[in-house]
C-alpha atoms as a PDB file:
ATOM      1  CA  UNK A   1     -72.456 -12.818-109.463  1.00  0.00           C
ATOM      2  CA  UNK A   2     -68.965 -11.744-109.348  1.00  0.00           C
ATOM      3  CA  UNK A   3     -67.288  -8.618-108.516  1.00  0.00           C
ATOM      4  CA  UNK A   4     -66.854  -5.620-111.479  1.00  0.00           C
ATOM      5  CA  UNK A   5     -63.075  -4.957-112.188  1.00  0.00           C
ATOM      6  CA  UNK A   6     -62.317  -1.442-113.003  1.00  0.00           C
ATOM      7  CA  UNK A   7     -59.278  -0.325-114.192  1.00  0.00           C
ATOM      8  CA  UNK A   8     -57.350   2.421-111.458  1.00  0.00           C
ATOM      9  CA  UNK A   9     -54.150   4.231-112.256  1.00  0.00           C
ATOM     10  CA  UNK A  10     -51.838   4.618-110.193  1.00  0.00           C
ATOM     11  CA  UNK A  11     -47.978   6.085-109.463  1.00  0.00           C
ATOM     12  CA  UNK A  12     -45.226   4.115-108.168  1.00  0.00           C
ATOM     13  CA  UNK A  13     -41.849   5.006-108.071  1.00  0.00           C
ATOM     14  CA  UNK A  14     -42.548   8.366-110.372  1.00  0.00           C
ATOM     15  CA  UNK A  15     -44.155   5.572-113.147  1.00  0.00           C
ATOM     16  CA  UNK A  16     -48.047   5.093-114.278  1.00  0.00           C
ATOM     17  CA  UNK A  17     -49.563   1.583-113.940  1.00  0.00           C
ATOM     18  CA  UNK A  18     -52.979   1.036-114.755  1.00  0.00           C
ATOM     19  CA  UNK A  19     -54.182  -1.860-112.496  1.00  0.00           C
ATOM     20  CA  UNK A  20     -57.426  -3.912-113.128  1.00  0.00           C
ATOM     21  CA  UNK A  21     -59.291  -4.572-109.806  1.00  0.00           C
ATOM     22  CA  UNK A  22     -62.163  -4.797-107.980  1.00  0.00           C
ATOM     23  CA  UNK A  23     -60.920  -3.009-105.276  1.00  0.00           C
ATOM     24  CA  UNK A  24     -61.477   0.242-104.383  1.00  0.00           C
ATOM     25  CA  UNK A  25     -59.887   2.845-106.101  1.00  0.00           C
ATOM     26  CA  UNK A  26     -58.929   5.236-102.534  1.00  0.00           C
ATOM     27  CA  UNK A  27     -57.390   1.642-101.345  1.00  0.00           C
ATOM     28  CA  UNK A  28     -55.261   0.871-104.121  1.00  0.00           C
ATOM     29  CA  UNK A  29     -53.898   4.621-104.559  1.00  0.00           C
ATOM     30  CA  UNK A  30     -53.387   4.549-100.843  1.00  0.00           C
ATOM     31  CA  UNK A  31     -50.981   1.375-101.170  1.00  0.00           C
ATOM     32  CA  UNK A  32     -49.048   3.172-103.925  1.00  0.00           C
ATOM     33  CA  UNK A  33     -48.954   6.150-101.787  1.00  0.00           C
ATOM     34  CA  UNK A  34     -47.174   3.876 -99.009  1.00  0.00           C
ATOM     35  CA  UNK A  35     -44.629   1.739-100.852  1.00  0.00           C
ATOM     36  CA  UNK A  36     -44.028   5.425-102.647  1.00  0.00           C
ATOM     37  CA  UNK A  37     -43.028   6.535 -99.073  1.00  0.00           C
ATOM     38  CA  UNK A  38     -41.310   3.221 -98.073  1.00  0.00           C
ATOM     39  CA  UNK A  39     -39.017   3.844-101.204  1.00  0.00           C
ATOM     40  CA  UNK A  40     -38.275   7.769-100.367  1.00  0.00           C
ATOM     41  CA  UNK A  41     -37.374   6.564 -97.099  1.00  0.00           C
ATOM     42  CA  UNK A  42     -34.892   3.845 -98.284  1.00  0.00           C
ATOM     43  CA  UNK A  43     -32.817   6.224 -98.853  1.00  0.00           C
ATOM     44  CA  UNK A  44     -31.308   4.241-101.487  1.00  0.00           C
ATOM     45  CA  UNK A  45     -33.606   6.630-104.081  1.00  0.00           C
ATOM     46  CA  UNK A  46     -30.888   9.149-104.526  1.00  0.00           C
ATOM     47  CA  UNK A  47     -28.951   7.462-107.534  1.00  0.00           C
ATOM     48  CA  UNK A  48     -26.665   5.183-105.721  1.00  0.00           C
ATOM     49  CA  UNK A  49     -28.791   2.169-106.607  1.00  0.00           C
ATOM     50  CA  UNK A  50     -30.338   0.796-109.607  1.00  0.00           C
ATOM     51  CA  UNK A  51     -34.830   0.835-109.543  1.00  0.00           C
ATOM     52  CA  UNK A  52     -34.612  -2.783-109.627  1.00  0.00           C
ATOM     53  CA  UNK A  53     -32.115  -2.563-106.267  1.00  0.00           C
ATOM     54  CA  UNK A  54     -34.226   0.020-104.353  1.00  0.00           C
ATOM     55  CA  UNK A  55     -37.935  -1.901-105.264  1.00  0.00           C
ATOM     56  CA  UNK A  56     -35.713  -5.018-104.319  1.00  0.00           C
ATOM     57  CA  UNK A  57     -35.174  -3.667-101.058  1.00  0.00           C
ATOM     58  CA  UNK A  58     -38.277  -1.812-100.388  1.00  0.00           C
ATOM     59  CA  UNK A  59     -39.889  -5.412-101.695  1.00  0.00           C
ATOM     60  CA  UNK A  60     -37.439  -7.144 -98.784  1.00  0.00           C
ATOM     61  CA  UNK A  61     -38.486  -5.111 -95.892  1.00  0.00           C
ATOM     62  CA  UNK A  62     -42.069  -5.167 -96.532  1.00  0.00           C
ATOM     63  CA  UNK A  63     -41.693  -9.053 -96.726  1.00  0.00           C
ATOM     64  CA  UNK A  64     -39.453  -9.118 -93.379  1.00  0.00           C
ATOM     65  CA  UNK A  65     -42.478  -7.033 -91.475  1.00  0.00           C
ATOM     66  CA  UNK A  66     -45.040  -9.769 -93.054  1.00  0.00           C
ATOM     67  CA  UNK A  67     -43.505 -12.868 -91.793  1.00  0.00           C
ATOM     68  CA  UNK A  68     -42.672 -11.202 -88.300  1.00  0.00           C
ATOM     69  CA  UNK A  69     -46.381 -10.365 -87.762  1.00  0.00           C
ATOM     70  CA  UNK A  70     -47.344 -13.776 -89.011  1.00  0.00           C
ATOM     71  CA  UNK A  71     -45.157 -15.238 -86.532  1.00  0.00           C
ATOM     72  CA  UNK A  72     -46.513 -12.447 -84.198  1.00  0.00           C
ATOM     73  CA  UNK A  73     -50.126 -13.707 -85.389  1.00  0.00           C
ATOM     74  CA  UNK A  74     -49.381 -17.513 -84.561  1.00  0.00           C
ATOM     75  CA  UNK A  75     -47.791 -16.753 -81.443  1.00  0.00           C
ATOM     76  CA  UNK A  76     -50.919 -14.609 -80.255  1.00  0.00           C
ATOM     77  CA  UNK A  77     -53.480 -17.437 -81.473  1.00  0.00           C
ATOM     78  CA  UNK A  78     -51.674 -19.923 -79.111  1.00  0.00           C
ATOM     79  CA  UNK A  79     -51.734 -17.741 -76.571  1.00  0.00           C
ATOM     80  CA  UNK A  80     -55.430 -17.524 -76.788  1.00  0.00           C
ATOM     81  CA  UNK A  81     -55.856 -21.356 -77.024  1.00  0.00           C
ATOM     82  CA  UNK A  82     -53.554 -21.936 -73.697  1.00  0.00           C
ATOM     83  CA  UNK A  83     -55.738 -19.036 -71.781  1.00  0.00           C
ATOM     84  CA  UNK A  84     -58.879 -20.865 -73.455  1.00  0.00           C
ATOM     85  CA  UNK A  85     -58.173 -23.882 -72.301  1.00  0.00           C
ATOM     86  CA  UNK A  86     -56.695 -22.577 -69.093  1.00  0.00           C
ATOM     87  CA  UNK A  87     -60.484 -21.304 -67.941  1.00  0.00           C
ATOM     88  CA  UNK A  88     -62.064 -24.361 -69.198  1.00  0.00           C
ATOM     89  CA  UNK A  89     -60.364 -26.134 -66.197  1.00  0.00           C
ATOM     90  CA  UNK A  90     -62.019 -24.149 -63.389  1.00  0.00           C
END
């Protein structure tokens, strides 16, 4: 038996989205809450940009910080292998 989807509403970037999910509502409104903060922080919010060039931006540093913990991620799980294997040989 699947999961229910519910519909949650949300604010992002001072517009409504109603999202269906079958997350929890507190999560979801939690993630708006941060990229809303991501985007005040920008800085790019006060009129110099277009929406489509701050979310762009806000959208390109969230990726950047993704692929650096991935790498961060793989790095770690070799680590663990090498030290693994390292007290294997004693």
């Amino acid at each position: 038996m699947g999961k229910d989807f519910k519909n949650v509403e949300v604010i992002i970037f001072d517009r409504k989205y109603l999202l269906r999910t079958t997350e929890d509502d507190t999560y979801l409104k939690k993630l708006a809450m941060d990229l809303n903060k991501r985007i005040e922080e920008s800085g790019s919010i006060e009129g110099k940009h277009s929406d489509i060039q701050v979310l762009s931006l806000v959208a390109l540093q969230i990726l950047d910080e993704k692929i650096k913990i991935e790498k961060e991620y793989t790095q770690l799980k070799n680590l663990a292998k090498m030290m693994e294997l390292g007290s294997n040989k004693v």
